[in-house]
Protein backbone atom coordinates (compact mmCIF):
# COMPACT_ATOMS: atom_id res chain seq x y z
CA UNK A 1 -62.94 -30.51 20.15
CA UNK A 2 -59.80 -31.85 18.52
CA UNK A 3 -55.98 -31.98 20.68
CA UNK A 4 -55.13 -29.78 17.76
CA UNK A 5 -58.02 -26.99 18.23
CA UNK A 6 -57.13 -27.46 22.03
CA UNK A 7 -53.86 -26.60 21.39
CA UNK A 8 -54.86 -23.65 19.20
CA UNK A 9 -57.31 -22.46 21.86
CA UNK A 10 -54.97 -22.24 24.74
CA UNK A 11 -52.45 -20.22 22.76
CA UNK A 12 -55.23 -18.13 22.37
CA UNK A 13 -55.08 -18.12 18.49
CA UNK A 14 -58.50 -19.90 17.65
CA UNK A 15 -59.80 -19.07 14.23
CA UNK A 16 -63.27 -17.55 16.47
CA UNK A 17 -60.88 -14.89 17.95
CA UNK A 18 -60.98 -15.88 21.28
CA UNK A 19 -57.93 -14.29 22.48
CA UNK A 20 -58.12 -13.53 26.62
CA UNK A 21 -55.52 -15.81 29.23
CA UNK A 22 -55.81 -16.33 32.29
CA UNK A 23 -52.65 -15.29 34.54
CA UNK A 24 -54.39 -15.90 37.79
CA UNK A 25 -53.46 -19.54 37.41
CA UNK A 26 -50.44 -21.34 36.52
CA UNK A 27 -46.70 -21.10 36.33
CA UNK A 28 -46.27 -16.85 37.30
CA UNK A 29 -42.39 -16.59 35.48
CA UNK A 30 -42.85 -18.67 32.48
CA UNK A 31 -46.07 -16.96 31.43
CA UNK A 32 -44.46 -13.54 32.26
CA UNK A 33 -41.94 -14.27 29.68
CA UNK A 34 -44.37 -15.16 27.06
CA UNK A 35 -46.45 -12.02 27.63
CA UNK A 36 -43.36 -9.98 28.33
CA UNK A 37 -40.99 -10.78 25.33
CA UNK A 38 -44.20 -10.04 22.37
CA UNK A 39 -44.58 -6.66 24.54
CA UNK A 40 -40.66 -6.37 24.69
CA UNK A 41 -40.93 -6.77 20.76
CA UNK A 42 -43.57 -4.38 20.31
CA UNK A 43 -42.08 -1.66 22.09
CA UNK A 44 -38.52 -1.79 20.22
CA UNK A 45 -40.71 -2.02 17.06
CA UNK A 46 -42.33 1.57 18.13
CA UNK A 47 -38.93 2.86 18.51
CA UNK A 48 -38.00 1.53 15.07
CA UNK A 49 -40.25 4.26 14.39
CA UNK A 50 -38.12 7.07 15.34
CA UNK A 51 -34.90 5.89 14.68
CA UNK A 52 -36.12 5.33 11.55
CA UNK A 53 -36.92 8.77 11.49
CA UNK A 54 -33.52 9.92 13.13
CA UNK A 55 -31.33 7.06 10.45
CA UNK A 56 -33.01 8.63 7.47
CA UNK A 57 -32.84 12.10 8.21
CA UNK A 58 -29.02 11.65 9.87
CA UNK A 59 -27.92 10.10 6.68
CA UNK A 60 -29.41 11.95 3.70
CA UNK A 61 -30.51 15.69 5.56
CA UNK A 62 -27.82 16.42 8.18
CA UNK A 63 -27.36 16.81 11.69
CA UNK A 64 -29.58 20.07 12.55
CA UNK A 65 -32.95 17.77 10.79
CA UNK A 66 -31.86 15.75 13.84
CA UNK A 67 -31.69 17.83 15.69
CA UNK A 68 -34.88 19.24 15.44
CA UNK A 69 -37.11 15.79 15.44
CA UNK A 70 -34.79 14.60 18.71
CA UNK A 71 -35.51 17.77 20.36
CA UNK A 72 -39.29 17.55 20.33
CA UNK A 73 -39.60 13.94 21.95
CA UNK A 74 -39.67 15.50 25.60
CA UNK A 75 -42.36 17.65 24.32
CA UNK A 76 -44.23 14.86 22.11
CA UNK A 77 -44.26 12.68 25.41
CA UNK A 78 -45.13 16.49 27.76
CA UNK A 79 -48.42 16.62 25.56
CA UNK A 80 -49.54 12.55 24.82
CA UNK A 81 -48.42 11.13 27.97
CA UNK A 82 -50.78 12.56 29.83
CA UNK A 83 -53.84 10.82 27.82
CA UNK A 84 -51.50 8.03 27.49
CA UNK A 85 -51.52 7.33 30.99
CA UNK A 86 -55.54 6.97 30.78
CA UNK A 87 -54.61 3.46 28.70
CA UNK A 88 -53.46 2.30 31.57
CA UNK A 89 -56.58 2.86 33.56
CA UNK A 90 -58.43 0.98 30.70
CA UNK A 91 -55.70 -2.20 30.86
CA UNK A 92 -56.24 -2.26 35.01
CA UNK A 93 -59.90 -2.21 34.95
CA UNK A 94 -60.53 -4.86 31.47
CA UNK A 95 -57.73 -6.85 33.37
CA UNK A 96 -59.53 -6.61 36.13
CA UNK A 97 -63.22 -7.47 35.08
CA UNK A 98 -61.21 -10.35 33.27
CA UNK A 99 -60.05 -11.70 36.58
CA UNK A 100 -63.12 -11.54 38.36
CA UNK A 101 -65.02 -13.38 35.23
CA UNK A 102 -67.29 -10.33 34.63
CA UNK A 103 -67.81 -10.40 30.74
CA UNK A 104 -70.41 -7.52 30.67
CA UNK A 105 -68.34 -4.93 32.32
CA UNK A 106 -64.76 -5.89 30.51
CA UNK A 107 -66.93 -4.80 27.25
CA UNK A 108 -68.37 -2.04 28.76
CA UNK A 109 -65.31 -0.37 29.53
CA UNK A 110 -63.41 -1.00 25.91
CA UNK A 111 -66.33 0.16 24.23
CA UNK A 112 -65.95 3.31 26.32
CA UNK A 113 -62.39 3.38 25.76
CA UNK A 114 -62.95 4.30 21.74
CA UNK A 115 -64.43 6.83 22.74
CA UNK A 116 -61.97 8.23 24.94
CA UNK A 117 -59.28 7.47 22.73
CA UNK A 118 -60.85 9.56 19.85
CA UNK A 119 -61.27 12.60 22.06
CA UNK A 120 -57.99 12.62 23.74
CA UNK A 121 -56.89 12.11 20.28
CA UNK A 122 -58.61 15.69 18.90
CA UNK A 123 -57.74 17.73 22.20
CA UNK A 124 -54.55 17.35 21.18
CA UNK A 125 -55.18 18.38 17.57
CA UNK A 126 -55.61 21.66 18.38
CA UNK A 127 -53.03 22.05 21.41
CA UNK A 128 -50.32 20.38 18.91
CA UNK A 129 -50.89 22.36 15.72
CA UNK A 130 -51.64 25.98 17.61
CA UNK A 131 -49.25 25.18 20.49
CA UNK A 132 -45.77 23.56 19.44
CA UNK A 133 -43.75 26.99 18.11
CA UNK A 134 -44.95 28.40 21.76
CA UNK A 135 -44.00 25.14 23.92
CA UNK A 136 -40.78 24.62 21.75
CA UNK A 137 -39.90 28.50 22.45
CA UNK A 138 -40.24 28.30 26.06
CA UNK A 139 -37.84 25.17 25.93
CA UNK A 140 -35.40 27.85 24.10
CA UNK A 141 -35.31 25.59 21.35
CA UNK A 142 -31.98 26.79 19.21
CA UNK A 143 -33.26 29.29 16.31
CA UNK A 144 -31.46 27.16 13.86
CA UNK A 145 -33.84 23.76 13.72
CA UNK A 146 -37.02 25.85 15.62
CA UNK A 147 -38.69 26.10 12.16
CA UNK A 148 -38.31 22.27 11.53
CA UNK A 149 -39.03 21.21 14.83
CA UNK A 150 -42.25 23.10 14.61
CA UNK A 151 -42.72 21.65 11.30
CA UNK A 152 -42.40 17.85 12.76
CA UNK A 153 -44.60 18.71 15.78
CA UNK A 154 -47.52 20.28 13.50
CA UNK A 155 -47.81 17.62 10.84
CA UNK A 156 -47.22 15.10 13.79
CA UNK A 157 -49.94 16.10 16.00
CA UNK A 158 -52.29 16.14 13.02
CA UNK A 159 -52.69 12.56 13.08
CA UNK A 160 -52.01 11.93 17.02
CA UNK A 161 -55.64 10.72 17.09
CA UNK A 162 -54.79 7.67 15.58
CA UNK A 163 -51.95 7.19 17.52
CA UNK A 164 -54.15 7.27 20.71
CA UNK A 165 -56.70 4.95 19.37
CA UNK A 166 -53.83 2.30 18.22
CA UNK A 167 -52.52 2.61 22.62
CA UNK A 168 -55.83 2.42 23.90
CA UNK A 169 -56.81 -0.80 21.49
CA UNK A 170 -53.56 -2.01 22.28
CA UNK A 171 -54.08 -1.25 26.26
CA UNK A 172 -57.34 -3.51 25.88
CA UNK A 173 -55.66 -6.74 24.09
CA UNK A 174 -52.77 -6.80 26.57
CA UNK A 175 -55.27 -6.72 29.57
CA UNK A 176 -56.93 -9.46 27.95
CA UNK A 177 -53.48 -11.45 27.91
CA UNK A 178 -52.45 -11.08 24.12
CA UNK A 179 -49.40 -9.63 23.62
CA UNK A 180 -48.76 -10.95 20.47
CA UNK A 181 -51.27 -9.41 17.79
CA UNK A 182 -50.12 -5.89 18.56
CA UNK A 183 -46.65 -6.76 18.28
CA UNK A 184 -47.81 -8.16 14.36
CA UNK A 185 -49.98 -5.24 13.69
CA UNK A 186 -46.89 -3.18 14.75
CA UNK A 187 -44.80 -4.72 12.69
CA UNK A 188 -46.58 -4.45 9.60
CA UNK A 189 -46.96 -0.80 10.19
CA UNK A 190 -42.65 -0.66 10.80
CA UNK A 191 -42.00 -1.82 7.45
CA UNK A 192 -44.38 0.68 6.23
CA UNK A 193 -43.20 3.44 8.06
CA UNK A 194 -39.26 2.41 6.71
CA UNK A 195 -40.62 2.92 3.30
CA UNK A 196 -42.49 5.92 3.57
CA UNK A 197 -39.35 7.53 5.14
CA UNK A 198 -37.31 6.81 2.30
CA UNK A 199 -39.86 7.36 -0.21
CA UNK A 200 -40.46 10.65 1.02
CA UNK A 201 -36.78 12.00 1.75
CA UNK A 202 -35.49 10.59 -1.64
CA UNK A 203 -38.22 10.90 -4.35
CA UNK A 204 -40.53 13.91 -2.66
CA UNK A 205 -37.51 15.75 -1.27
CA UNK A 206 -39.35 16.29 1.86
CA UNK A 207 -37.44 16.19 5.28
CA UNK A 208 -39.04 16.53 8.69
CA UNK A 209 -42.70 16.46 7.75
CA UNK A 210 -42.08 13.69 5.60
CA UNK A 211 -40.68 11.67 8.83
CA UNK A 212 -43.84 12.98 10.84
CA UNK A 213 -46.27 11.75 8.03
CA UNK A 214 -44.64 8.10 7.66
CA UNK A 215 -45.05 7.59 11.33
CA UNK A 216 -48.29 8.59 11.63
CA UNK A 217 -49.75 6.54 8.86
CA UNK A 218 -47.63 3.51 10.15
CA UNK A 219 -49.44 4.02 13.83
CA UNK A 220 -52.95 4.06 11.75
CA UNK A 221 -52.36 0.81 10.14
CA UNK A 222 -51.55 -0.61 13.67
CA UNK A 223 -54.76 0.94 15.15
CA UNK A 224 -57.02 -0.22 12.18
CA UNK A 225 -55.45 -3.31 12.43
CA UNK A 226 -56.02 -3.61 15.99
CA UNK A 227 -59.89 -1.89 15.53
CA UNK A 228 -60.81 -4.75 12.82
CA UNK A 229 -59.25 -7.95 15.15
CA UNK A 230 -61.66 -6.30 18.47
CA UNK A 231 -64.65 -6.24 16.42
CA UNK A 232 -64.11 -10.15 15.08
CA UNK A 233 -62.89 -11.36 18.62
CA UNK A 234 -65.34 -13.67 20.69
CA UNK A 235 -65.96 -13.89 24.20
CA UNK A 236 -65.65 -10.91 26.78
CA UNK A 237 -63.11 -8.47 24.72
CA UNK A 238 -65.20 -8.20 21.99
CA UNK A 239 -65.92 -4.70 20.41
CA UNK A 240 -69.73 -3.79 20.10
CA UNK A 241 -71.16 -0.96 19.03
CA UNK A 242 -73.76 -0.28 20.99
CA UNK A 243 -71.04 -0.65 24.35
CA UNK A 244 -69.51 2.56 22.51
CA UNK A 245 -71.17 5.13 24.89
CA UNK A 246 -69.54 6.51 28.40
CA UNK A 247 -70.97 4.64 31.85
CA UNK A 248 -70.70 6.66 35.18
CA UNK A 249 -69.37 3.92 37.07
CA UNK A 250 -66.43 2.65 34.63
CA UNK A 251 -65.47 5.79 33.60
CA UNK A 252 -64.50 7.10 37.24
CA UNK A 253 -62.50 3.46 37.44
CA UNK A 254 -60.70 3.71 34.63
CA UNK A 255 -59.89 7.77 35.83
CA UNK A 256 -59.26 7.28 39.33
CA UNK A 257 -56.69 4.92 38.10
CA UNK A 258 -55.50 6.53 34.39
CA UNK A 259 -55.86 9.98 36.13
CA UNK A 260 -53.07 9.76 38.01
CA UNK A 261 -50.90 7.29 35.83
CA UNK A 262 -50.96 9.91 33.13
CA UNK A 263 -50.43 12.71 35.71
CA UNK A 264 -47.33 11.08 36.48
CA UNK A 265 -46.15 10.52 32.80
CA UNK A 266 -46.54 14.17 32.52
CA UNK A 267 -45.04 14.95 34.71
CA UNK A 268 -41.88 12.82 34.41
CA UNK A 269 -41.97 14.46 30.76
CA UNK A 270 -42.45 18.26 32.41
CA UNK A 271 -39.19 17.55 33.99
CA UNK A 272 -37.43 16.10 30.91
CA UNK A 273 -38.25 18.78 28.92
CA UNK A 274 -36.56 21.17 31.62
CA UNK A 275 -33.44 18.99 31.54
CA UNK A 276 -34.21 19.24 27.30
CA UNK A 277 -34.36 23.07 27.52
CA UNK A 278 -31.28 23.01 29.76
CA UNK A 279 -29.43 21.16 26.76
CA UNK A 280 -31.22 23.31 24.59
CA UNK A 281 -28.37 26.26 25.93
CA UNK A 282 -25.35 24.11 24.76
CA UNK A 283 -26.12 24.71 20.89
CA UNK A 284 -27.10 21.69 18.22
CA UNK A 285 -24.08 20.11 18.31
CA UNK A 286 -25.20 19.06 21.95
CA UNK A 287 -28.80 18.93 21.10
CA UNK A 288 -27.67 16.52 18.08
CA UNK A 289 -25.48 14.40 20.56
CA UNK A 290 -27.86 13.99 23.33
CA UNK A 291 -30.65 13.02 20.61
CA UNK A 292 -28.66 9.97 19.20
CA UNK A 293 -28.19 9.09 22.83
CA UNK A 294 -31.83 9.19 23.27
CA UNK A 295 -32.51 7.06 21.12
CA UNK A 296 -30.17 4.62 22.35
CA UNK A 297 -31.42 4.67 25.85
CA UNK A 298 -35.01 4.26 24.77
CA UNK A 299 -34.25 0.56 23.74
CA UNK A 300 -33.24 -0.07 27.12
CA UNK A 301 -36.12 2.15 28.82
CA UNK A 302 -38.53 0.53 26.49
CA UNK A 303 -37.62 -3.47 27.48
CA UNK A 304 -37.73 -2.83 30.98
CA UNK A 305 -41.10 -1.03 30.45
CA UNK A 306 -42.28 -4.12 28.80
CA UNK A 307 -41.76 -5.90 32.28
CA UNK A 308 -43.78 -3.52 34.33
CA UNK A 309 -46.66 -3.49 31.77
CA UNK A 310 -47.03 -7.37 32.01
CA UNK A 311 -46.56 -6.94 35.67
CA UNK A 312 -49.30 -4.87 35.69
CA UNK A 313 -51.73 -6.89 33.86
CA UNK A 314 -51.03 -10.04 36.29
CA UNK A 315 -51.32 -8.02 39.27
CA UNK A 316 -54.22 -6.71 38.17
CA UNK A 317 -55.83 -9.99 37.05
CA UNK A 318 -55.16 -11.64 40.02
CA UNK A 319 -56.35 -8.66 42.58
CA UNK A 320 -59.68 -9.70 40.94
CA UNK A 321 -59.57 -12.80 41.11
CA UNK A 322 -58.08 -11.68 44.73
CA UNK A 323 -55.09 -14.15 44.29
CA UNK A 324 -52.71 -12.39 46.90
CA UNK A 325 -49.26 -14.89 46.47
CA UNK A 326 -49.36 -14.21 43.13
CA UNK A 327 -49.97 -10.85 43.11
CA UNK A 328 -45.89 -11.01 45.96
CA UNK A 329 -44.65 -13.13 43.53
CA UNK A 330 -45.25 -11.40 40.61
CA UNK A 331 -43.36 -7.96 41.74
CA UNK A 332 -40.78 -10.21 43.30
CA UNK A 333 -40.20 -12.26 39.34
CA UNK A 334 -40.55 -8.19 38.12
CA UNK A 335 -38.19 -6.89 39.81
CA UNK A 336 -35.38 -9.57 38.96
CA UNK A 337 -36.45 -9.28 35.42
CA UNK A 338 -36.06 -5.70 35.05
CA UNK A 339 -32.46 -5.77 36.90
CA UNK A 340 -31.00 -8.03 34.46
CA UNK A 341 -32.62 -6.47 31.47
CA UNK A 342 -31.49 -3.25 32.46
CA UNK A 343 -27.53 -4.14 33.50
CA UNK A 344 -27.61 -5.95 29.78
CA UNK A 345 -29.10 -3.50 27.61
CA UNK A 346 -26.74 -0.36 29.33
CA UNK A 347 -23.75 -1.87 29.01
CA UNK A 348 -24.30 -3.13 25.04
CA UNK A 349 -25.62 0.65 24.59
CA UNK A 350 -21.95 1.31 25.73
CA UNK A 351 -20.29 -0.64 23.89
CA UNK A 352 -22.77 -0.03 20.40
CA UNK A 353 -22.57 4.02 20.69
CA UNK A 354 -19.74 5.57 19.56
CA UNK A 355 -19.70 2.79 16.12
CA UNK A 356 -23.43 3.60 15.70
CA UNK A 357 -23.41 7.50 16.13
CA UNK A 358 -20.13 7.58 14.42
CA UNK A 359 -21.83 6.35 11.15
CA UNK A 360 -24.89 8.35 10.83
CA UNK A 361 -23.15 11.75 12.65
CA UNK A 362 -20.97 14.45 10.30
CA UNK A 363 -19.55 15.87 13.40
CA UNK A 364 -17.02 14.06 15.87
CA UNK A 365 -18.07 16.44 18.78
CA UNK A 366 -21.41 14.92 18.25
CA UNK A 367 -20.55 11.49 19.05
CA UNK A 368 -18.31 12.09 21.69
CA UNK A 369 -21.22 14.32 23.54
CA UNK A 370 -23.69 11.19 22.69
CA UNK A 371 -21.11 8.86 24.29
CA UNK A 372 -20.69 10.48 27.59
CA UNK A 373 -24.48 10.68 27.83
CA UNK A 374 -24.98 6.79 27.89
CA UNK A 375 -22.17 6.23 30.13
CA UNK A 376 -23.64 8.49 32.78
CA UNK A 377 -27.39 7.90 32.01
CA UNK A 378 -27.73 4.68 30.12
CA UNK A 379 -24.95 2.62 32.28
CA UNK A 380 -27.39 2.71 35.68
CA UNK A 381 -30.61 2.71 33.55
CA UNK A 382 -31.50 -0.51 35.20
CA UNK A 383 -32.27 1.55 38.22
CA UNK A 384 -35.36 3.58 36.48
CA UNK A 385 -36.69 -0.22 35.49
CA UNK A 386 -36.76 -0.99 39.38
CA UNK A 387 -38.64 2.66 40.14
CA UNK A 388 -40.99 1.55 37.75
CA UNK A 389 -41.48 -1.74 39.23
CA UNK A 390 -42.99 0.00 42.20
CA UNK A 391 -45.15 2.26 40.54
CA UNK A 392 -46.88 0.05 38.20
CA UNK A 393 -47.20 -2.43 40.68
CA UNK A 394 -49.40 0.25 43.00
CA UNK A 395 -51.13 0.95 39.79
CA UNK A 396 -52.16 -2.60 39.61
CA UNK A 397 -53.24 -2.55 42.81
CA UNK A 398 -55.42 0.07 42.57
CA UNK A 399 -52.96 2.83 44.38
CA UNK A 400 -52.08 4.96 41.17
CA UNK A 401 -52.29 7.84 43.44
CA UNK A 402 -49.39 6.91 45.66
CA UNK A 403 -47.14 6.02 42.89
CA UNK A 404 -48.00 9.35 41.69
CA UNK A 405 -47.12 11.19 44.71
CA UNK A 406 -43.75 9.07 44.92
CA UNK A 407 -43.04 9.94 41.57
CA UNK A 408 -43.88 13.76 41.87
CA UNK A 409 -41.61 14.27 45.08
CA UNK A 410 -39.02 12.05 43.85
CA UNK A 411 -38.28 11.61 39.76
CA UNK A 412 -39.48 14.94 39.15
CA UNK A 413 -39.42 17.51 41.73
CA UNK A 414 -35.92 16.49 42.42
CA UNK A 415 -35.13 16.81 39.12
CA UNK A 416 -36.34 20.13 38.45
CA UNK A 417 -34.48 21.45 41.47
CA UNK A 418 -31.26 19.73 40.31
CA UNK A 419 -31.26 21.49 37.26
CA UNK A 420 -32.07 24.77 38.52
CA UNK A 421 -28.97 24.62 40.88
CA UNK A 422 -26.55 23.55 38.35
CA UNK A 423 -27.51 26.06 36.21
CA UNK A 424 -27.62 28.81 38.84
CA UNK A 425 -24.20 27.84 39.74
CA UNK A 426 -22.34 26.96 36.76
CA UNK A 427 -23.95 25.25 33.51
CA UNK A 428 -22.69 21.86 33.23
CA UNK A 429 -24.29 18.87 31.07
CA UNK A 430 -22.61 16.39 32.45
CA UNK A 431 -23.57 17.70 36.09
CA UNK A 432 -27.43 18.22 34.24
CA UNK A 433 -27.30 14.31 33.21
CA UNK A 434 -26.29 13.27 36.66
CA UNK A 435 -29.85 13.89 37.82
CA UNK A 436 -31.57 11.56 35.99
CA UNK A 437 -29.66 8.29 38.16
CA UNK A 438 -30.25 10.25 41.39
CA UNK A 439 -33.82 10.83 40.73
CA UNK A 440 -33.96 6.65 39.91
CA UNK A 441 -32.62 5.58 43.61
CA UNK A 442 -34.34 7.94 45.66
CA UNK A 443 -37.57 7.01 43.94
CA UNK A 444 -36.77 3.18 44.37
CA UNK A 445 -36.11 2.89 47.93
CA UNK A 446 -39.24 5.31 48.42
CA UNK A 447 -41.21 3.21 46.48
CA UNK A 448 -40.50 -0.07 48.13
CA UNK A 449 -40.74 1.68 50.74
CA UNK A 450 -44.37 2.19 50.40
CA UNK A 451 -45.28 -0.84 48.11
CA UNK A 452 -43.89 -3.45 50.46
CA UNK A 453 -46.35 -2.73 53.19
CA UNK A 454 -48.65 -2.21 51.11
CA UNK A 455 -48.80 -5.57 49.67
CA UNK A 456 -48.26 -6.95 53.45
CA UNK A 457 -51.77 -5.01 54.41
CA UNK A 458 -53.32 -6.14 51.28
CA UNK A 459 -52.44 -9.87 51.82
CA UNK A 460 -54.10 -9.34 55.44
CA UNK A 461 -57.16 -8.02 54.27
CA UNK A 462 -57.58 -11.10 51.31
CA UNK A 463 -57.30 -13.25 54.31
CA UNK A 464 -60.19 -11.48 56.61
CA UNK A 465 -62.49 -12.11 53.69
C-alpha cells in the first residue's frame, strides 16, 4: 500500500468504501471536532430545509402560510421523535459492536435497522394523514391557517417513511465514525429542496403542500443516497441483504436503549406542543412571531446537538472497547464545547433577528414578538446544550432510562405545570417562554447530578475486571 492510499484510508475515504474510525484511540478533542463540525454541518443543512420552507412562503404567500407550517413543527417532532429516538439505539449498539471489534453483530443490527426504519416510517403514514386536523385541533390551532396546516402535515407525513430511513442510515454511518457522507448526501438534497420550493410556489402556484413535497423528496435523495453508499461499503458496516431480518437479541439492545431515548424526545415535544397550543391563544400574529423565532433558535439547538451526538458515539465506542478515561474525558471536552457554542450562537441570534424577520415579515408586531422570544429563550440556550450533555452521555453508557426519567421530571413535567399556572392565573407569553430556561437548569444540575457518579461507579467496575 502506497503513503497516498494510506492517507486515503485513514480519512476513511478509500475508493473500497471502507469508512468506520476508531475513537477509542487517539487525540479525544481534535477528533471530536472533525466528527462534530460535518455533523454540525449536516444538521444546519436539515434546517435549511425549513427555513427554506418558511423564506419562500414568508416572501411570496404571506404571514398566515407561516404561520401554519411553523405551527406544526411541535407536532411534526410530537409524532417522529418518538421513532426517531430508536436511531439512537441503532448508533449506541453499531458504535458499540464497532468498539468491541465484533463485525458480525455491527451488520446484524443495521440490517435490522431497515427494517425498522421502514415500519416506523408507515405507522406514521396513517397516524399523520388520518390524525393531524385532530392533533392540530386539540393544540387550538387558530381557524385561520388550520386548513393549511393540515394541508402541510398530510402531504408531509405521506413521505415520512423516507425521512426515517434517511435518520436511521444516517444513525448507522455516524456510529461507524463518518460524519461526512451524510453531511454531502444532505447537501445535495438542500439544493434540491431550494428549487423545488421555488419551482412549486412560482410556476405551480402551490403553497404549503408544495413546501411539504420539496422537503420530502429532498430527505429521499439523502436516504437513497445514503442506502446506495451502505450497500458498496466494505468491512463491518456493510449493508447485506440477507442481515435484513429482526434478531431477538439486537433488537431488545437497540430498544432498551432507543425505547427510552425516543420516549424522552416525545416527550420533550408533548410539552412543546402545550407551550405551542398556549401561543396558539395569542392569534397568528404571535403564532407568526414565535415561528420565525423558531427557526432561529433551531440553528443554535441544532450545533449544540451536533456535540452530544458525537459525544455519544465516542462514549459509546469506547464503553466497548471499555476505555473508561476516555469515556470522563469525553463528557468533560462535551460539555466545554457545547457552552461556547451555545453563548455564541444566542447572542448572534440576537443580534441577526429583528434585520432577518424584518425582511421576510409584513407585520412589525411580528418581529417585535419574534425578538423578545430569542432574548428570553435563545440568549440562555447554551443551558439546554449542557442538559443534553448529560443525557446523551447516560445514553452512551447504556442508562437511557435515567436520562429519561431526569428528563420527564425535569424538562417536561415542569414545563407542563408552568404553563398551566400562568395560564390559570393570567395568560402571559413572555411568562409562558420563561419556562423553557427554567426547565434547562433544573435538568442540568439533576443530571450531573446523576451522571457524575455514575461515571465514578463505572470507572470502578472497568477496574475490577
Amino acid at each position: 500500500m502506497n503513503s497516498f492510499t494510506r492517507r486515503i484510508k485513514i480519512r476513511g475515504l478509500m475508493k473500497n468504501g471502507k469508512i468506520e474510525k476508531d475513537f477509542t484511540t487517539g487525540p479525544i478533542f481534535k477528533q471530536m471536532l472533525l466528527f462534530f463540525l460535518p455533523l454540525l454541518l449536516t444538521n444546519v443543512l436539515q434546517l435549511v430545509f425549513n427555513t427554506a420552507d418558511i423564506a419562500v412562503l414568508g416572501a411570496l404567500v404571506g404571514d398566515n402560510a407561516v404561520a401554519a407550517v411553523g405551527s406544526t413543527s411541535s407536532l411534526v417532532n410530537l409524532l417522529t421523535g418518538f421513532f426517531i429516538g430508536l436511531a439512537i439505539g441503532v448508533n449506541v449498539v453499531v458504535s458499540r459492536h464497532l468498539g468491541n471489534h465484533d463485525e458480525e453483530g455491527a451488520k446484524r443490527v443495521i440490517g435490522m435497522s431497515i427494517l425498522l426504519s421502514l415500519i416506523f416510517g408507515f405507522v406514521l403514514v396513517f397516524v399523520g394523514w388520518f390524525g393531524s386536523r385532530f392533533f392540530l385541533t386539540l393544540m387550538k390551532s387558530d381557524e385561520n391557517v388550520i386548513d393549511l396546516s393540515t394541508t402541510y402535515l398530510q402531504v408531509y407525513f405521506l413521505g415520512v417513511p423516507l425521512v426515517m430511513l434517511y435518520n436511521f442510515l444516517a444513525a448507522i454511518m455516524r456510529a461507524a465514525g463518518d460524519s461526512k457522507r451524510p453531511l454531502i448526501y444532505l447537501m445535495i438534497g438542500g439544493v434540491v429542496n431550494v428549487g423545488l420550493n421555488i419551482f412549486f410556489v412560482t410556476v405551480l402556484k402551490m403553497t404549503v403542500e408544495g413546501v411539504a413535497i420539496a422537503t420530502v423528496v429532498a430527505q429521499g435523495i439523502a436516504a437513497a443516497l445514503c442506502l446506495i453508499q451502505l450497500l458498496r461499503a466494505k468491512g463491518s458496516v456493510q449493508l447485506k441483504f440477507k442481515y435484513i431480518r429482526f434478531y431477538k437479541k439486537d433488537l431488545l439492545d437497540v430498544l432498551r436503549i432507543g425505547v427510552p431515548s425516543g420516549i424522552q424526545s416525545a416527550l420533550f415535544s408533548f410539552s412543546n406542543v402545550t407551550i405551542q397550543s398556549s401561543i396558539n391563544q395569542f392569534g397568528n400574529v404571535a403564532m407568526a412571531g414565535v415561528s420565525y423565532a423558531q427557526q432561529i433558535e433551531a440553528y443554535v439547538y441544532t450545533s449544540m446537538n451536533a456535540v452530544s451526538v458525537a459525544i455519544m458515539t465516542f462514549i459509546s465506542q469506547n464503553y466497548g472497547a471499555k476505555n473508561k478515561e476516555r469515556i470522563k474525558r469525553t463528557i468533560l471536552y462535551g460539555t466545554i464545547l457545547t457552552s461556547v457554542v451555545g453563548i455564541v450562537l444566542g447572542l448572534i441570534s440576537a443580534v441577526v433577528c429583528q434585520p432577518l424577520v424584518g425582511v421576510l415579515a409584513e407585520n412589525k408586531e411580528v418581529v417585535a414578538i419574534a425578538f423578545n422570544r430569542i432574548l428570553i429563550v435563545g440568549l440562555p440556550y447554551f443551558l439546554c446544550g449542557t442538559m443534553e450533555i448529560a443525557t446523551y452521555s447516560m445514553r452512551g453508557l447504556g442508562k437511557s432510562f435515567t436520562g429519561m426519567i431526569i428528563s420527564l421530571i425535569g424538562a417536561c413535567i415542569l414545563r407542563v405545570i408552568w404553563v398551566s399556572v400562568v395560564n390559570a392565573i393570567s395568560p402571559n407569553i413572555t411568562l409562558i417562554y420563561l419556562s423553557y430556561p427554567v426547565s434547562w437548569i433544573v435538568t442540568t444540575a439533576v443530571g450531573f447530578a446523576v451522571l457524575l457518579p455514575m461515571v465514578k461507579k463505572l470507572t470502578f467496575e472497568a477496574e475490577e475486571k
